[in-house]
N, C-alpha and C. Protein backbone atom coordinates (compact mmCIF):
# COMPACT_ATOMS: atom_id res chain seq x y z
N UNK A 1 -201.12 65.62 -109.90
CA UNK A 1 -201.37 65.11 -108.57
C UNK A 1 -202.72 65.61 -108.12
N UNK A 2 -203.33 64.59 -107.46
CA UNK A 2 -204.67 65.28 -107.40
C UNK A 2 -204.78 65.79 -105.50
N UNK A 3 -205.80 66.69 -105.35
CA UNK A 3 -205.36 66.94 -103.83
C UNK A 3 -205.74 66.18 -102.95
N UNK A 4 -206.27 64.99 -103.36
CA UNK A 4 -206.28 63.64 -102.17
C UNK A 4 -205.58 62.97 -102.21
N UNK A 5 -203.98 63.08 -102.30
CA UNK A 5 -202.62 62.17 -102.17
C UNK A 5 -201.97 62.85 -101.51
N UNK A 6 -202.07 64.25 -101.13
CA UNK A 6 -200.97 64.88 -100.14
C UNK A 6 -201.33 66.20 -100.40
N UNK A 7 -202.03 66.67 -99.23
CA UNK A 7 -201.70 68.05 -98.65
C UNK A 7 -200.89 68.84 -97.75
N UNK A 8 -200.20 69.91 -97.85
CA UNK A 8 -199.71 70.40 -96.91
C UNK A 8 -200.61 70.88 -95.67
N UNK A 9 -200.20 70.78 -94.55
CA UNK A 9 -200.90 71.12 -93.47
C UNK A 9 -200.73 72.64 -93.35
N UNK A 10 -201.74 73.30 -92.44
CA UNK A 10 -201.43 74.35 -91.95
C UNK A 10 -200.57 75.03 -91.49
N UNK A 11 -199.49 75.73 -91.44
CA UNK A 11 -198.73 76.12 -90.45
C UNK A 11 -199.48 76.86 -89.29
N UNK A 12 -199.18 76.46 -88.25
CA UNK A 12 -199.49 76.58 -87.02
C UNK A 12 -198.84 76.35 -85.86
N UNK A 13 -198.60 76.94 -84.63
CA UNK A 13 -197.91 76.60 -83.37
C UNK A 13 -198.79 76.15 -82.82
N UNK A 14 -198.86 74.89 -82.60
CA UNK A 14 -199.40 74.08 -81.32
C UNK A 14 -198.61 73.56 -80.06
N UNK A 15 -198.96 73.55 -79.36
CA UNK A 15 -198.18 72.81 -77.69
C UNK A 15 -199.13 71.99 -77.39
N UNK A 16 -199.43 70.97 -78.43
CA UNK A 16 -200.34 69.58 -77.18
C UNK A 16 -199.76 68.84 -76.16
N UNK A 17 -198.20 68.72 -76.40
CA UNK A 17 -197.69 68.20 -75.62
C UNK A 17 -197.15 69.48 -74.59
N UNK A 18 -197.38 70.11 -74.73
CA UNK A 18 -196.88 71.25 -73.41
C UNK A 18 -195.94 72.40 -74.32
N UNK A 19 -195.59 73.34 -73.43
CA UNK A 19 -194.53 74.30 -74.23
C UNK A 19 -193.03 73.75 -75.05
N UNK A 20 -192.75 74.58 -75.69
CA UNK A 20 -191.45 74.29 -76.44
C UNK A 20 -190.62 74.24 -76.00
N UNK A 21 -189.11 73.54 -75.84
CA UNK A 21 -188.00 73.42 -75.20
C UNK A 21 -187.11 73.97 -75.73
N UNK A 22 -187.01 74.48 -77.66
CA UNK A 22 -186.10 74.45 -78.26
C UNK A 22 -185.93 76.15 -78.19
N UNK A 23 -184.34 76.03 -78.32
CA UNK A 23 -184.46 78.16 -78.31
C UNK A 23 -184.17 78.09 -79.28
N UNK A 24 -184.17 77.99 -80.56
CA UNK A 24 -183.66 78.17 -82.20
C UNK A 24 -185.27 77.94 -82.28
N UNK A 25 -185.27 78.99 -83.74
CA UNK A 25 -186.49 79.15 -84.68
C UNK A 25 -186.68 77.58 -85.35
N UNK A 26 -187.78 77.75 -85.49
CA UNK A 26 -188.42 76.64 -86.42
C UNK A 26 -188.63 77.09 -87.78
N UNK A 27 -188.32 76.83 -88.95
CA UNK A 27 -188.51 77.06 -90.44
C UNK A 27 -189.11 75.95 -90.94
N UNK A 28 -190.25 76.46 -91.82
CA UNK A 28 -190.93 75.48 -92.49
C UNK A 28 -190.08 75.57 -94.21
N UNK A 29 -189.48 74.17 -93.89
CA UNK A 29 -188.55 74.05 -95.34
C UNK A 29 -189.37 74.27 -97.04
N UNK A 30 -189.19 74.92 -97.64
CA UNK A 30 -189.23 75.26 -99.33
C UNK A 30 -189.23 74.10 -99.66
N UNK A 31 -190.82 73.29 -100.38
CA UNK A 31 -190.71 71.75 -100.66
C UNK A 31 -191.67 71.82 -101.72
N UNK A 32 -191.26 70.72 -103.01
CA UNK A 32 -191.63 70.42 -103.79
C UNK A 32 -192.20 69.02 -103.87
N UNK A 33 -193.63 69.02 -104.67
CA UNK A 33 -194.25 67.36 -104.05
C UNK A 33 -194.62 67.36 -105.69
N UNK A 34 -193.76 66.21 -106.21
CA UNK A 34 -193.66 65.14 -107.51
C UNK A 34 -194.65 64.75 -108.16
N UNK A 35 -195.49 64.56 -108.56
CA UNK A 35 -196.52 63.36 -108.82
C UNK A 35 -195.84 62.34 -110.00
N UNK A 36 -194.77 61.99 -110.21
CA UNK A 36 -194.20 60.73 -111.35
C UNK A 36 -195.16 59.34 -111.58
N UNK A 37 -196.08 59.33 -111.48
CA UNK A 37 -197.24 58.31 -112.18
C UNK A 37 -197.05 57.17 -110.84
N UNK A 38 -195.49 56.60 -110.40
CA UNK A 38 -195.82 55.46 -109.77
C UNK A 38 -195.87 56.09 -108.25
N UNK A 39 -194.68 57.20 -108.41
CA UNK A 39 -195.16 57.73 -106.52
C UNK A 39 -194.89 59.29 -106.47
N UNK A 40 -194.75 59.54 -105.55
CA UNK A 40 -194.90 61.05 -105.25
C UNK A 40 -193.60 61.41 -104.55
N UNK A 41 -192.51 62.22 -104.76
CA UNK A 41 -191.62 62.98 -104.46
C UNK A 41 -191.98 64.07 -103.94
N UNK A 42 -191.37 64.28 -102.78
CA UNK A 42 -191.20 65.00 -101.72
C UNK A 42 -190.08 65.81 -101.57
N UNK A 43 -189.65 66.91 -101.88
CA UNK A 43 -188.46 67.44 -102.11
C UNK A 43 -188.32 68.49 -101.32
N UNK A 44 -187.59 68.72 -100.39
CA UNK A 44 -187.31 69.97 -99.27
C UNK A 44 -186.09 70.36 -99.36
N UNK A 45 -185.78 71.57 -99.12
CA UNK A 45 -184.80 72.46 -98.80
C UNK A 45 -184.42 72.26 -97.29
N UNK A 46 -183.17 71.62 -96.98
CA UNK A 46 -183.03 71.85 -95.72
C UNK A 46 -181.52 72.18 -95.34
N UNK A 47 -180.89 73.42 -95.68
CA UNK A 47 -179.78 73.26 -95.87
C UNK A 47 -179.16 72.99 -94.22
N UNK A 48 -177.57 72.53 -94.34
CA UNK A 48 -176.69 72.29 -93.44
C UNK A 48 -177.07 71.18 -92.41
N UNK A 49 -177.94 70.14 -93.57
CA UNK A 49 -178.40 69.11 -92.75
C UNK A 49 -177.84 68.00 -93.21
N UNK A 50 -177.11 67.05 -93.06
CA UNK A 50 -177.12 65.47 -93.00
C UNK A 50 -177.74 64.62 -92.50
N UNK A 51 -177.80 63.26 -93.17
CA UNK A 51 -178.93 62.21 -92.95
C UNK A 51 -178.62 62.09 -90.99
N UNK A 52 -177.61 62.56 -90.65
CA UNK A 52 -177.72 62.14 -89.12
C UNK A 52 -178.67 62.99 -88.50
N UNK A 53 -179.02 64.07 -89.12
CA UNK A 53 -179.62 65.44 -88.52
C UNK A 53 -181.09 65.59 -88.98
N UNK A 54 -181.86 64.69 -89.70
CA UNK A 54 -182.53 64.83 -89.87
C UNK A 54 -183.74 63.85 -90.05
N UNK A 55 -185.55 63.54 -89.54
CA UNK A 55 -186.33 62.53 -89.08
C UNK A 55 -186.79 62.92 -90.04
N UNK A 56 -187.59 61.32 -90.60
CA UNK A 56 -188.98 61.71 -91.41
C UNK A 56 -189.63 60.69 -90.76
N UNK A 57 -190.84 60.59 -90.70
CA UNK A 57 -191.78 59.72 -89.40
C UNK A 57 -193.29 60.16 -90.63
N UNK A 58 -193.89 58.95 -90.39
CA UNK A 58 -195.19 59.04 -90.80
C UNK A 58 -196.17 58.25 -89.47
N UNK A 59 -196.64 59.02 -89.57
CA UNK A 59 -197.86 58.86 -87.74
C UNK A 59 -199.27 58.66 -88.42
N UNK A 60 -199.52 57.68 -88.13
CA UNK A 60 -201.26 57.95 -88.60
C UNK A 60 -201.56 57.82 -90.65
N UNK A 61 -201.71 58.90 -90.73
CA UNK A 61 -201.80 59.78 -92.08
C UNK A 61 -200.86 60.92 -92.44
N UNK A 62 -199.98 61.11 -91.64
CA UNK A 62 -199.51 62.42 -91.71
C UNK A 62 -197.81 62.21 -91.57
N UNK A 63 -197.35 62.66 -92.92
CA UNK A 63 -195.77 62.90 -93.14
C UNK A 63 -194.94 63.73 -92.63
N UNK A 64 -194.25 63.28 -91.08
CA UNK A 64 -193.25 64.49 -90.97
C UNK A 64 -191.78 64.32 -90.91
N UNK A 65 -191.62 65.45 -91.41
CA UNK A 65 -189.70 66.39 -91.43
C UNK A 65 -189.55 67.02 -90.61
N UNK A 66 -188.58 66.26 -89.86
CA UNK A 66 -187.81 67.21 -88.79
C UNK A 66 -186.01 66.86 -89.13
N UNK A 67 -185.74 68.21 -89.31
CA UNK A 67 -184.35 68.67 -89.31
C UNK A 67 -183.54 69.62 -88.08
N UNK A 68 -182.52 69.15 -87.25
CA UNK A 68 -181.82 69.70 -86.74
C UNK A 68 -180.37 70.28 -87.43
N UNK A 69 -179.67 70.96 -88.07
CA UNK A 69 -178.81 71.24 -88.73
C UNK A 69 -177.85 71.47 -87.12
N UNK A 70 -176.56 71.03 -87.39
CA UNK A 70 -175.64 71.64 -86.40
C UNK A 70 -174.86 72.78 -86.67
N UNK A 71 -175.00 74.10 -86.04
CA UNK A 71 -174.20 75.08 -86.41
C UNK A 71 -173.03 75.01 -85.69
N UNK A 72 -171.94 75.55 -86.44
CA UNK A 72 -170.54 75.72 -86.00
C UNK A 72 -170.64 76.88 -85.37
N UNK A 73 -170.11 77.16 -84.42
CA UNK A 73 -169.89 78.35 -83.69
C UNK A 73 -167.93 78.24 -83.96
N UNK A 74 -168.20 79.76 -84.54
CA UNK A 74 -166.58 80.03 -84.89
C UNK A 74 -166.18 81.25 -83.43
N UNK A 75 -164.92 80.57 -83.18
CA UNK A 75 -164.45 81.23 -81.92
C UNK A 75 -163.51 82.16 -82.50
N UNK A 76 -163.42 83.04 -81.24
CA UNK A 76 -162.87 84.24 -81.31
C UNK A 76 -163.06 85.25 -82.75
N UNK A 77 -164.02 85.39 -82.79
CA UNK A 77 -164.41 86.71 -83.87
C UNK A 77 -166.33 86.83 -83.45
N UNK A 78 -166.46 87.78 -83.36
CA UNK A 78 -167.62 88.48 -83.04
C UNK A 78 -168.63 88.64 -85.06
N UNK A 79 -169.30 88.10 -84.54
CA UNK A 79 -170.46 88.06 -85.63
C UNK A 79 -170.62 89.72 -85.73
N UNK A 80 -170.39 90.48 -86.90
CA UNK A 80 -170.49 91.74 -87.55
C UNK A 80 -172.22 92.08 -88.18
N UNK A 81 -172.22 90.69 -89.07
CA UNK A 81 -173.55 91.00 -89.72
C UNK A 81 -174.29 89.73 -90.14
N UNK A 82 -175.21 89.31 -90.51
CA UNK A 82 -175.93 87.81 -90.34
C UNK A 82 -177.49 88.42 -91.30
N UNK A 83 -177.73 87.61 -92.08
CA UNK A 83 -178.38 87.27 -93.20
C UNK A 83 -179.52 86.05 -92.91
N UNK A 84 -178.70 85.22 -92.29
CA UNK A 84 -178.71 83.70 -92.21
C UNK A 84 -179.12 83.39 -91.30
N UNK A 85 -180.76 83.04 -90.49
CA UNK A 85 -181.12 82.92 -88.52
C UNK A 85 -180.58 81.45 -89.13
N UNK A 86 -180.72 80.55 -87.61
CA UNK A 86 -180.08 79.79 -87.08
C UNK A 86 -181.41 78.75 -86.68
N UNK A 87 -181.63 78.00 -86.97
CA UNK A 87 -182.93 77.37 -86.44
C UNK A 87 -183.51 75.84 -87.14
N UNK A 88 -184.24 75.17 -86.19
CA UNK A 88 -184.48 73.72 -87.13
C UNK A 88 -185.69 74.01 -88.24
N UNK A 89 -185.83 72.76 -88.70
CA UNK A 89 -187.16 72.65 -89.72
C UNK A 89 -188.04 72.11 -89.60
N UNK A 90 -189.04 71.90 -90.08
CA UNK A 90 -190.37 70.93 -89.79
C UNK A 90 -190.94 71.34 -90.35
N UNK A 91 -191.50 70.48 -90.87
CA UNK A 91 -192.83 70.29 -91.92
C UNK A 91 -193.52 68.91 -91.88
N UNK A 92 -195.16 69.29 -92.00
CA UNK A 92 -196.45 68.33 -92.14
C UNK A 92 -196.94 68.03 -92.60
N UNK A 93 -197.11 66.91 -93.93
CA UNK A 93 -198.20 66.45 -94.90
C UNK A 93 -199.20 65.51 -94.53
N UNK A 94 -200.32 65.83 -94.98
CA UNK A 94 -201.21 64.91 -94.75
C UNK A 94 -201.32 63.86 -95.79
N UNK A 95 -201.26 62.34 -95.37
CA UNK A 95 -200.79 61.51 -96.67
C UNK A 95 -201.81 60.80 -97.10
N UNK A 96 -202.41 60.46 -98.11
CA UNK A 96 -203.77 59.48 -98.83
C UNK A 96 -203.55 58.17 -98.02
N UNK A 97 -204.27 57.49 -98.34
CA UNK A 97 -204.11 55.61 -98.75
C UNK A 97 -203.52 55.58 -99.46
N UNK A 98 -203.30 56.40 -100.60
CA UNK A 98 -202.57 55.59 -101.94
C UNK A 98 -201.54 55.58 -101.62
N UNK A 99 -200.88 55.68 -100.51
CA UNK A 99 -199.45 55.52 -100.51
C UNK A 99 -198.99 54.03 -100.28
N UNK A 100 -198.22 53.07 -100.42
CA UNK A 100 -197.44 52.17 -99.82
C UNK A 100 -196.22 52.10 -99.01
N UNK A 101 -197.05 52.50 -97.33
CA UNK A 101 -196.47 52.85 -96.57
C UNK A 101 -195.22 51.71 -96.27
N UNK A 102 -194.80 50.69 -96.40
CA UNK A 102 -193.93 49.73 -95.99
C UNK A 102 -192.56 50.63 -97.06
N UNK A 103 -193.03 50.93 -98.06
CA UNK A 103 -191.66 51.19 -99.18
C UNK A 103 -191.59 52.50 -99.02
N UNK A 104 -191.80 53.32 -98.36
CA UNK A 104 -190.99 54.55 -98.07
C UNK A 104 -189.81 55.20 -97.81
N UNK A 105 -189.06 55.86 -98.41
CA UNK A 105 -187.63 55.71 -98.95
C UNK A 105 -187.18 57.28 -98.47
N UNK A 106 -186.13 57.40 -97.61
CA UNK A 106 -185.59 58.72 -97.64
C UNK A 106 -184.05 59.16 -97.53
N UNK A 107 -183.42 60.52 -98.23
CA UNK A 107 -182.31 60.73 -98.24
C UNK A 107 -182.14 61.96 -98.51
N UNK A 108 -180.98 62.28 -97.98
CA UNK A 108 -180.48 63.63 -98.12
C UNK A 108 -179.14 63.66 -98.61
N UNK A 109 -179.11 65.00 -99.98
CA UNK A 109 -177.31 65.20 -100.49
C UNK A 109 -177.52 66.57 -100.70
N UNK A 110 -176.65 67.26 -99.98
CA UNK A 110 -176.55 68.41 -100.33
C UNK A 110 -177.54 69.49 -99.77
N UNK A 111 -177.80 68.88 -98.76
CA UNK A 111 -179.14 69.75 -98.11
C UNK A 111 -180.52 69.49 -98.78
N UNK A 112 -180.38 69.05 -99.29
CA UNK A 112 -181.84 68.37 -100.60
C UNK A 112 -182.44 67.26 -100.04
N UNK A 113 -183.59 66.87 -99.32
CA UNK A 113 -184.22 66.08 -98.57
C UNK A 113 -184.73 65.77 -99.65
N UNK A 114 -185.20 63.97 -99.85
CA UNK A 114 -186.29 63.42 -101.61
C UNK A 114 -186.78 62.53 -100.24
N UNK A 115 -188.17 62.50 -100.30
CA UNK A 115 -188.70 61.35 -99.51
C UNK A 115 -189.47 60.82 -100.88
N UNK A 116 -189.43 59.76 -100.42
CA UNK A 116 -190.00 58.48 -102.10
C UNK A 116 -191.06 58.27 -101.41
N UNK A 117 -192.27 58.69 -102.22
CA UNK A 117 -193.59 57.52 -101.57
C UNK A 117 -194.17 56.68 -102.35
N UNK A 118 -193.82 55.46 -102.50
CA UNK A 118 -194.45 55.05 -104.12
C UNK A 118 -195.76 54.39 -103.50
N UNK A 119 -196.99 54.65 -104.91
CA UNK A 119 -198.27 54.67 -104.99
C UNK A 119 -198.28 52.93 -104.48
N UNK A 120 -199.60 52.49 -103.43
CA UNK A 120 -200.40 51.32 -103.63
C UNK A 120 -201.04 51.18 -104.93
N UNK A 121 -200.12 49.25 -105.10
CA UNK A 121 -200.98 49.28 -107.13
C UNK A 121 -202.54 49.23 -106.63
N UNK A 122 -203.05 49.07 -107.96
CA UNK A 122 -204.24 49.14 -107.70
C UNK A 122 -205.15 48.02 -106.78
N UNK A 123 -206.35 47.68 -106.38
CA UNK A 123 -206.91 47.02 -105.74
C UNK A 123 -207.21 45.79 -106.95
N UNK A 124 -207.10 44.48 -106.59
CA UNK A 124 -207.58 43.57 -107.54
C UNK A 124 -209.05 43.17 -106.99
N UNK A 125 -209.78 42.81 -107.88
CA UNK A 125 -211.07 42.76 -107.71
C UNK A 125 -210.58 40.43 -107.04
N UNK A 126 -211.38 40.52 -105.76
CA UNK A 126 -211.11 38.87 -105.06
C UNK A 126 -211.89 38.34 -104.97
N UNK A 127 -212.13 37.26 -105.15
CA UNK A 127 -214.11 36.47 -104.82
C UNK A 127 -213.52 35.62 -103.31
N UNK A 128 -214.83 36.18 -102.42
CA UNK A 128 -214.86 35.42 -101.28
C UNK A 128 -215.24 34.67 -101.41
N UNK A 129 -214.79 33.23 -100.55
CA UNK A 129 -215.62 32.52 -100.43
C UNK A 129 -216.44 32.61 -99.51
N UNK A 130 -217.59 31.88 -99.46
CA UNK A 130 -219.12 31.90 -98.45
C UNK A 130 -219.06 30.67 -98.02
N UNK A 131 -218.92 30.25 -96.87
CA UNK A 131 -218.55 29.20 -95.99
C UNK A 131 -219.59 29.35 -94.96
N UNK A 132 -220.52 28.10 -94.47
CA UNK A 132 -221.42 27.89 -93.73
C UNK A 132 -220.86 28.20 -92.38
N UNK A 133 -221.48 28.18 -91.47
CA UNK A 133 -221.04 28.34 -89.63
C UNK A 133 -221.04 27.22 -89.07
């Protein structure tokens, strides 16, 4: 894959739109990006998420994942010890041209996010015509 088909963005906190609303952490999901000759796989870690719980949106140039996971809150027993924070996901790629944005494909099993981006074929070379005014 070469690095003009998809970079990861910076991680960074921005508020362009104003401060944050959410009280759970934000995690930038553990993701693997494919290059398979015709498109590029996108592979994230997002556990305790289902396809209801989770956006992929491409804006502009730029690929995003957003995951809300729903936690169970178990009643009556007091949390002892915790390993595990509690919080959504998101992540930002910046995406080429070469993509063919109309066929963009996404799914989740098992907490395993695959976004499909398959490559624009190549450009065919077209003869204009030249038509008077």
């Amino acid at each position: 894959m070469s690095d003009t088909q998809m970079e990861p963005r910076k991680a960074e906190v921005t508020y362009e739109n104003g401060e944050p609303t959410r009280s759970r952490k934000v995690f930038l999901p553990r993701t693997d990006i494919i290059d398979t000759g015709d498109e590029l796989l996108v592979i994230a870690d997002v556990p305790g998420v289902d396809e209801k719980e989770v956006e992929v949106t491409l804006e502009k140039n730029v690929l995003i994942i957003e995951a809300s996971p729903a936690y169970e809150k178990v009643e009556k027993y007091t949390l002892g010890y915790s390993e595990y924070a509690m919080g959504d996901f998101e992540r930002k790629f910046v995406v080429s041209q070469d993509v063919d944005r109309d066929r963009i494909e996404a799914h989740v099993k098992n907490g395993v996010l695959t976004v499909k981006l398959p490559k624009a074929g190549p450009s065919k070379t077209r003869k204009i015509e030249v038509r008077p005014l």
